[in-house]
Protein backbone atom coordinates (compact mmCIF):
# COMPACT_ATOMS: atom_id res chain seq x y z
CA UNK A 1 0.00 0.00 0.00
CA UNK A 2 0.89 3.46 -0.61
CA UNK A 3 -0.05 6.48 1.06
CA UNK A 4 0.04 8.33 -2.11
CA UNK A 5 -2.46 5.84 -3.54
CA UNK A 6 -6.04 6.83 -3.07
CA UNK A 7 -7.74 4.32 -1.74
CA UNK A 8 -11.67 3.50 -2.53
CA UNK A 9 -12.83 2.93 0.72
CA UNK A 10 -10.71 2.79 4.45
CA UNK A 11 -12.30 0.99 7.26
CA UNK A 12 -11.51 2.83 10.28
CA UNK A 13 -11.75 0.26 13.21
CA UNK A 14 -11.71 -4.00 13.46
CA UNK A 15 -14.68 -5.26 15.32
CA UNK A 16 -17.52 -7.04 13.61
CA UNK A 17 -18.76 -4.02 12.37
CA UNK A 18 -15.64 -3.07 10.14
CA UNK A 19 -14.99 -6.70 9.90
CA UNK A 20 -18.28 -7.25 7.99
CA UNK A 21 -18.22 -3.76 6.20
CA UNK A 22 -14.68 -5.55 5.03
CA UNK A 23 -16.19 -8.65 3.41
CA UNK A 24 -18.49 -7.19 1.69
CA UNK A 25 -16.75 -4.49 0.28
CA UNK A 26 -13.80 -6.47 -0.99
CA UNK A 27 -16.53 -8.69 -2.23
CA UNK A 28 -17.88 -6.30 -4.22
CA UNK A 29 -14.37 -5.30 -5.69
CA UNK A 30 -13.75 -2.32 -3.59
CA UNK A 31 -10.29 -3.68 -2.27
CA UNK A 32 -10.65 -1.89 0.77
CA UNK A 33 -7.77 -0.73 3.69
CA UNK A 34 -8.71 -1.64 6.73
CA UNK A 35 -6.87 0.60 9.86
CA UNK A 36 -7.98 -1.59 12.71
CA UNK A 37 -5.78 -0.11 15.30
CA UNK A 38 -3.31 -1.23 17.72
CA UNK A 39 -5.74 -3.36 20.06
CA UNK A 40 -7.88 -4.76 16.98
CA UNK A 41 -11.06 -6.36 17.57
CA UNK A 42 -12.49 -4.41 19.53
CA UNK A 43 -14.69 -5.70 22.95
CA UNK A 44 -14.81 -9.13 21.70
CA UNK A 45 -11.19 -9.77 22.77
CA UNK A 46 -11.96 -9.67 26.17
CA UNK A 47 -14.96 -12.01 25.78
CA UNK A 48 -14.27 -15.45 26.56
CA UNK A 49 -17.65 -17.34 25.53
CA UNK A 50 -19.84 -16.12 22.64
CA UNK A 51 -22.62 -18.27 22.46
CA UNK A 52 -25.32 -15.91 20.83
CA UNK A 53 -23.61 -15.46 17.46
CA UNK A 54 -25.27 -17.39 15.07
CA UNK A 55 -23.55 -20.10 13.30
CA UNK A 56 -21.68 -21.24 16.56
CA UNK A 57 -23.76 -24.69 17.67
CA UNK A 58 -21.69 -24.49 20.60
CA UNK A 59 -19.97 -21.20 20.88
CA UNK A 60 -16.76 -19.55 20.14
CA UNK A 61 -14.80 -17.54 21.55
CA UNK A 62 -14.76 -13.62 20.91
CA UNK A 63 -10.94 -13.71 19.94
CA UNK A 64 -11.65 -16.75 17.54
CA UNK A 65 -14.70 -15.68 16.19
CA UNK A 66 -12.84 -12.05 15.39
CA UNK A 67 -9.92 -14.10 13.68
CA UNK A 68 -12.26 -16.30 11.77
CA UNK A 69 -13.71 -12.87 10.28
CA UNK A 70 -10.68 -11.60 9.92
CA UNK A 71 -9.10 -14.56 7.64
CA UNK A 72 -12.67 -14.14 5.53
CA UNK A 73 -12.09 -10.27 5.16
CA UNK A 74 -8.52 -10.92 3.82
CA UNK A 75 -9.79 -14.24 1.82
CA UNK A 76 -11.42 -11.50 -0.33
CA UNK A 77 -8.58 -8.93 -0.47
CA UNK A 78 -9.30 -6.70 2.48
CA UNK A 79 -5.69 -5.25 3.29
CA UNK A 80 -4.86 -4.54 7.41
CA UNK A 81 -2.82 -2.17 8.76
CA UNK A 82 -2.41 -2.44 12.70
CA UNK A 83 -2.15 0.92 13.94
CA UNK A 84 -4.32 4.00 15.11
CA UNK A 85 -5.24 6.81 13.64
CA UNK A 86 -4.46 9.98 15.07
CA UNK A 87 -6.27 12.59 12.71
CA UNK A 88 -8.57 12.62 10.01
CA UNK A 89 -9.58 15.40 7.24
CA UNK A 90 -12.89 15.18 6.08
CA UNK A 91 -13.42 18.80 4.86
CA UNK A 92 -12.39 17.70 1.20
CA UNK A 93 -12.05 14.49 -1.30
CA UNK A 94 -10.40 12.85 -1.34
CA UNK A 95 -10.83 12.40 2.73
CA UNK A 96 -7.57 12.07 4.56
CA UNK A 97 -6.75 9.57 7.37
CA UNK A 98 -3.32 10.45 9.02
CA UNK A 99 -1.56 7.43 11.04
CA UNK A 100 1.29 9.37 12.63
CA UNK A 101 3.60 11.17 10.32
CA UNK A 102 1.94 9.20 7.28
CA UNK A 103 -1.43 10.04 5.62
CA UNK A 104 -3.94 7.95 3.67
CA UNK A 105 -6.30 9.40 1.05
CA UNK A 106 -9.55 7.50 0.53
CA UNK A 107 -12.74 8.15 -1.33
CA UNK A 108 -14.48 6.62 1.24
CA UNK A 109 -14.53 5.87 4.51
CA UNK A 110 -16.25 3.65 7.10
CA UNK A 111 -15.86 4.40 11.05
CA UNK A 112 -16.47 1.49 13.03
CA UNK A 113 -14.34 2.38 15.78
CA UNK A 114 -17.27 0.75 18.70
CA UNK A 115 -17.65 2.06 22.05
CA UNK A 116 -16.02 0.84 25.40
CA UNK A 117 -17.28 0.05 28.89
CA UNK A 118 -17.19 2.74 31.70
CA UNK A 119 -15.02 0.86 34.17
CA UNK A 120 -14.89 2.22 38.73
CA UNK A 121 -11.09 2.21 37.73
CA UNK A 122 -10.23 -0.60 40.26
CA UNK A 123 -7.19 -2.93 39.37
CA UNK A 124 -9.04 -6.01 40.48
CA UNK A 125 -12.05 -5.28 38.30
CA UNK A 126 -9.93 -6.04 35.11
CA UNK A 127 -7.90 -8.65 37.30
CA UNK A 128 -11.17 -11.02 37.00
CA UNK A 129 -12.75 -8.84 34.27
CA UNK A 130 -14.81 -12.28 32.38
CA UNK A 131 -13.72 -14.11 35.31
CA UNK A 132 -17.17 -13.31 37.10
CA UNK A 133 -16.80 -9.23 36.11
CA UNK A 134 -18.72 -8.34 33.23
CA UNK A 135 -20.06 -5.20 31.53
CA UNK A 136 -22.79 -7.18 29.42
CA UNK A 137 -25.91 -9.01 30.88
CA UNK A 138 -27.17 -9.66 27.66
CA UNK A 139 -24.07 -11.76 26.74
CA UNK A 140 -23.04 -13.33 29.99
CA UNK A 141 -25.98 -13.52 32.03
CA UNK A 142 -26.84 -17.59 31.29
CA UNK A 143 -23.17 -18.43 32.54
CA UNK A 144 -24.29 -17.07 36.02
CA UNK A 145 -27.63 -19.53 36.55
CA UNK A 146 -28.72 -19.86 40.35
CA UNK A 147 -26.37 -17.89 41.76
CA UNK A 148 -25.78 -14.24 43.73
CA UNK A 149 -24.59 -11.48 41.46
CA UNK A 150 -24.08 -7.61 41.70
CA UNK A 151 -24.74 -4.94 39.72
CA UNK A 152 -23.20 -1.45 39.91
CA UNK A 153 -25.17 1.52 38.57
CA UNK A 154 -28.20 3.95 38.90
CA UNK A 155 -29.17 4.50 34.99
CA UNK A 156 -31.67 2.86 33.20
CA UNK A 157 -28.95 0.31 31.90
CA UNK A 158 -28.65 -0.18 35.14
CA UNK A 159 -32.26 -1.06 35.84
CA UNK A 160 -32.40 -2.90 32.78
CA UNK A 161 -29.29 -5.45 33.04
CA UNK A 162 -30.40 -6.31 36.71
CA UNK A 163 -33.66 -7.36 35.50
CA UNK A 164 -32.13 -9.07 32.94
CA UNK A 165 -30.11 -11.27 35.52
CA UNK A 166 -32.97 -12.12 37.65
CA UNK A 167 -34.05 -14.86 34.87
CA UNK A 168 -30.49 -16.72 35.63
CA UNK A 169 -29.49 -15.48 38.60
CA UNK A 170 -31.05 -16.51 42.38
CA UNK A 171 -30.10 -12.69 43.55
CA UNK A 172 -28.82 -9.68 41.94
CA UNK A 173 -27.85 -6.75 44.48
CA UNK A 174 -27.93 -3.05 42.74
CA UNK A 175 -25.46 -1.09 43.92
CA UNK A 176 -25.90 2.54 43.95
CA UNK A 177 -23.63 5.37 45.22
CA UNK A 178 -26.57 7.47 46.27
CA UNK A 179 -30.25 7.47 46.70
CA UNK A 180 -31.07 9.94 43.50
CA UNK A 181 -31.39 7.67 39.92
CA UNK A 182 -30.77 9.20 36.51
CA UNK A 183 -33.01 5.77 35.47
CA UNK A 184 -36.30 7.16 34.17
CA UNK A 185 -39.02 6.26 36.47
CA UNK A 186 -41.03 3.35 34.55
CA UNK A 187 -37.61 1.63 34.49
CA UNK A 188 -37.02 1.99 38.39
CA UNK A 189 -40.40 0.66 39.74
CA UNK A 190 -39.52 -1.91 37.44
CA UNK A 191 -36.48 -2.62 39.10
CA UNK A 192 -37.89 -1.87 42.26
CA UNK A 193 -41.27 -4.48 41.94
CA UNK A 194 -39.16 -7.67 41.15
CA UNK A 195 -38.84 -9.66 44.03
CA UNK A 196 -35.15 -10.45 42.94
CA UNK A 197 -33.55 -7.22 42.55
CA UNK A 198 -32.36 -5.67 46.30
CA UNK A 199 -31.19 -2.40 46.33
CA UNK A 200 -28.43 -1.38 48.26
CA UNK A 201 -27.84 2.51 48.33
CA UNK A 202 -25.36 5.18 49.41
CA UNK A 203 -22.70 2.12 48.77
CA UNK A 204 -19.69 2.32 46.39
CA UNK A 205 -17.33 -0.30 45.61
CA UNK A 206 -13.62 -0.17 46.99
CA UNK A 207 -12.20 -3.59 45.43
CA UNK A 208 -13.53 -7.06 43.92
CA UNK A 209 -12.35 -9.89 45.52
CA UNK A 210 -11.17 -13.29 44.39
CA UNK A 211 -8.97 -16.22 44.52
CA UNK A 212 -6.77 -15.40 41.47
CA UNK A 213 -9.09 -17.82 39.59
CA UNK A 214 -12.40 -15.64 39.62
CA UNK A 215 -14.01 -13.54 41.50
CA UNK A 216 -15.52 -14.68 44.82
CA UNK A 217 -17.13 -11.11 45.83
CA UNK A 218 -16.98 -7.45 46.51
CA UNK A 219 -15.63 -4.92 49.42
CA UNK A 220 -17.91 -2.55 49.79
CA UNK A 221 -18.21 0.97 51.42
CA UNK A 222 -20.97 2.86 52.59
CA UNK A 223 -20.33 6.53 51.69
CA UNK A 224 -22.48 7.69 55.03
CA UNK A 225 -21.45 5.95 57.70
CA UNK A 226 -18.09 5.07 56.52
CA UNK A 227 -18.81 1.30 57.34
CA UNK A 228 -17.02 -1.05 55.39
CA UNK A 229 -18.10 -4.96 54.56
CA UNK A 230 -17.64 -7.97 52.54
CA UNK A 231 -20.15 -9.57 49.99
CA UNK A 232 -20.27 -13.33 48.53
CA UNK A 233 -20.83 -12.92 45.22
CA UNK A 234 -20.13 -15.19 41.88
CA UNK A 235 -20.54 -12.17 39.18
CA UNK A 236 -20.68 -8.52 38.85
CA UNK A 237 -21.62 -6.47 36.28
CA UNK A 238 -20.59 -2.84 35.42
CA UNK A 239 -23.53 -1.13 34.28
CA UNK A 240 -22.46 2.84 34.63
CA UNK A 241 -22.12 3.35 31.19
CA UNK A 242 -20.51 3.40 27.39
CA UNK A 243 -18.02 5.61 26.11
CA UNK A 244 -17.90 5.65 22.13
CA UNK A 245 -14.63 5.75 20.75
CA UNK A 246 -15.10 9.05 18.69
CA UNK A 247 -12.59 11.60 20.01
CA UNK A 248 -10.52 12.21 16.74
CA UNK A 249 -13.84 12.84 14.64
CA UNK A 250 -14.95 15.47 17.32
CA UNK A 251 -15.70 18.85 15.46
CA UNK A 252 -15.47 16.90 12.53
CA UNK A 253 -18.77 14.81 12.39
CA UNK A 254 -22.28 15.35 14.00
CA UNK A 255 -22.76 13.27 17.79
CA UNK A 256 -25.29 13.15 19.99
CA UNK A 257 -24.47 14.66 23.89
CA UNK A 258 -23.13 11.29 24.78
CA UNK A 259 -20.34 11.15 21.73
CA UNK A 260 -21.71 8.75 19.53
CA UNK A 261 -22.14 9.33 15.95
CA UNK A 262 -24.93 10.44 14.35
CA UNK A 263 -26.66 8.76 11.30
CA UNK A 264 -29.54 8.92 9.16
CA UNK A 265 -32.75 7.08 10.09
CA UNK A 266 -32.60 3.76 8.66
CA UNK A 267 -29.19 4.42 6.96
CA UNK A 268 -24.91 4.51 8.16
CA UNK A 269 -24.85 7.86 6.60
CA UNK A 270 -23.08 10.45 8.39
CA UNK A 271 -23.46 14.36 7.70
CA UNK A 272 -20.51 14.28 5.88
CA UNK A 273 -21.23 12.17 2.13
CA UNK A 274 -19.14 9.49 1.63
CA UNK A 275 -18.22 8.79 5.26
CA UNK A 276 -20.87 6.18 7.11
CA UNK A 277 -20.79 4.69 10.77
CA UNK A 278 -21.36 1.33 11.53
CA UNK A 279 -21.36 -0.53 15.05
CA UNK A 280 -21.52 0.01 18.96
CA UNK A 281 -19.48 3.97 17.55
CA UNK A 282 -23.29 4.75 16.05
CA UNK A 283 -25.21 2.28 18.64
CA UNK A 284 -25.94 3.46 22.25
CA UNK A 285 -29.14 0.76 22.45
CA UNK A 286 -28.43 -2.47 21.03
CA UNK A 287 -24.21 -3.15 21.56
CA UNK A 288 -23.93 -6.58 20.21
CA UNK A 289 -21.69 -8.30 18.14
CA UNK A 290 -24.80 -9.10 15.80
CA UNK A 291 -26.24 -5.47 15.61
CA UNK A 292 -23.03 -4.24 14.92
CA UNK A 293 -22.45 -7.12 11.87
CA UNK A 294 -25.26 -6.37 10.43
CA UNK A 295 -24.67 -2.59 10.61
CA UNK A 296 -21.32 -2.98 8.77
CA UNK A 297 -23.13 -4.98 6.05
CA UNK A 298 -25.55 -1.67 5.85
CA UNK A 299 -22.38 0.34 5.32
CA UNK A 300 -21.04 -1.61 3.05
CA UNK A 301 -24.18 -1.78 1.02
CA UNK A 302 -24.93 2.35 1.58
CA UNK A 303 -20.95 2.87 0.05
CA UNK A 304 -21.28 1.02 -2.65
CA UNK A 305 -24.46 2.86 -3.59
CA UNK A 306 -23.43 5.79 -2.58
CA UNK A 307 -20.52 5.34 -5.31
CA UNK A 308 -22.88 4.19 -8.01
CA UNK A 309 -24.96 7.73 -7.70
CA UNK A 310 -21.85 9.65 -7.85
CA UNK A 311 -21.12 11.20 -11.75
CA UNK A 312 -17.68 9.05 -11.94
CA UNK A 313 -19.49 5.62 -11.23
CA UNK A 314 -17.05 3.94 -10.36
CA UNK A 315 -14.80 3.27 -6.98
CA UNK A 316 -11.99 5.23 -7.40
């Protein structure tokens, strides 16, 4: 590759989002670059069991199911680069994706750079992060059947993954650093009517704790009286939050208050023709490894339009 060359399309980011975008664009001849960063993947490299991913009788792994994608991509003639971006120009085709001193031109571009968790910031909460830690209910809640579990938060995410858990789980404790909710009110009587769910306020978390193997409970704090206890717990899921990886397009390409990119109804359109959004970067509901396939397939699809209506009809 050359960074003189301008490329038809550049993938900005590796998870299944960009990963499908990949296949189908080099599919449809569009020999795409892919710039998948440094730590490519994205979320599913710290997931040990996928098991909702269709195709996978009996599960996969997210780093194997990422690789297996990955090999397709580059069956069809997706090119990789493993680094990160550190700029982009979109004011003017073609768009301009800088990776340090160099810079890429492209006609196109997809952003599918995905969103990650809102962590406390504890060492021991990525110490036996999928060892009984988790920051998705929706994927690991069936590996945690008849047994106590936590949940940290006081959004409606919150509400909503500790409801979740109370069709696996024999107890989920909400913990909650005050006794004021940013969760909408339909969501916290919810929480609040199922027998299940015990809330635990004015409490934050000072450490998780565990046996090196996975993690066997929580210290807790309360912020009030200062006391300070111990709770048996099997899981514990961080539910205070997403931050979308969208820094470098900031000024650059229309967000809502939270960061993540804005698109068209329906569509992976951006404001800015010729650059879409696909995945978790464009997705503050949904966040699965499905959605965010499927979404890269729409950008794939909306590109290759998108070039077909343009007066040169062709890729490049």
């Amino acid at each position: 590759m050359s960074e003189n060359k301008v490329e038809s399309l550049i993938i900005i980011g590796s998870g299944p989002a960009g990963l499908s975008a990949a296949i189908y664009s080099a599919r449809a001849r569009m020999e795409p670059l892919m710039i998948e960063g440094e730590e490519a993947g994205g979320q599913l490299m710290t997931t040990s069991e996928v098991e909702n991913f269709p195709g996978f009788e009996h599960g996969i792994t997210g780093p194997d199911l990422i690789a297996t994608m990955r090999k397709q991509a580059e069956r069809f003639g997706t090119r990789f680069l493993t680094r990160n971006v550190t700029k982009v120009e979109f004011d003017k085709r073609p768009f301009q994706v800088h990776v340090g001193p160099t810079v890429y031109q492209a006609n196109s571009i997809i952003i599918s750079t995905g969103a990650s968790a809102k962590y406390l910031g504890l060492p021991t909460e990525k110490q036996y992060y999928n060892r009984g830690v988790s920051a998705c209910a929706t994927c690991d809640a069936a590996f945690f059947k008849d047994v106590e579990v936590g949940v940290v938060g006081g959004g409606d995410t919150a509400m909503e993954e500790a409801s979740f858990l109370t069709r696996f789980a024999s107890k989920v404790y909400l913990f909650h650093r005050s006794e004021n909710f940013k969760a909408s009110k339909i969501m916290l009587e919810r929480a609040r009517k199922n027998p299940k769910i015990e809330f635990v306020m004015n409490t934050v978390i000072e450490e998780v704790l565990g046996d090196g193997k996975s993690m066997t409970g929580l210290r807790l704090k309360n912020i009030i009286s200062g006391e300070v206890s111990e709770k048996k717990l099997q899981g514990f899921f961080l539910a205070i939050g997403h931050q979308p990886n969208t820094k470098i397009f900031s000024g650059i390409l229309d967000m809502n208050e939270a960061g993540y990119l804005k698109t068209k109804p329906g569509t992976t359109f951006t404001n800015i023709p010729g650059v879409f959004a696909a995945g978790d970067v464009q997705d503050p509901h949904y966040r699965q490894a499905i959605t965010a396939a499927g979404s890269g397939c729409m950008a794939s699809l909306d590109c290759e339009r998108w070039f077909e209506a343009q007066e040169e009809g062709s890729y490049v």
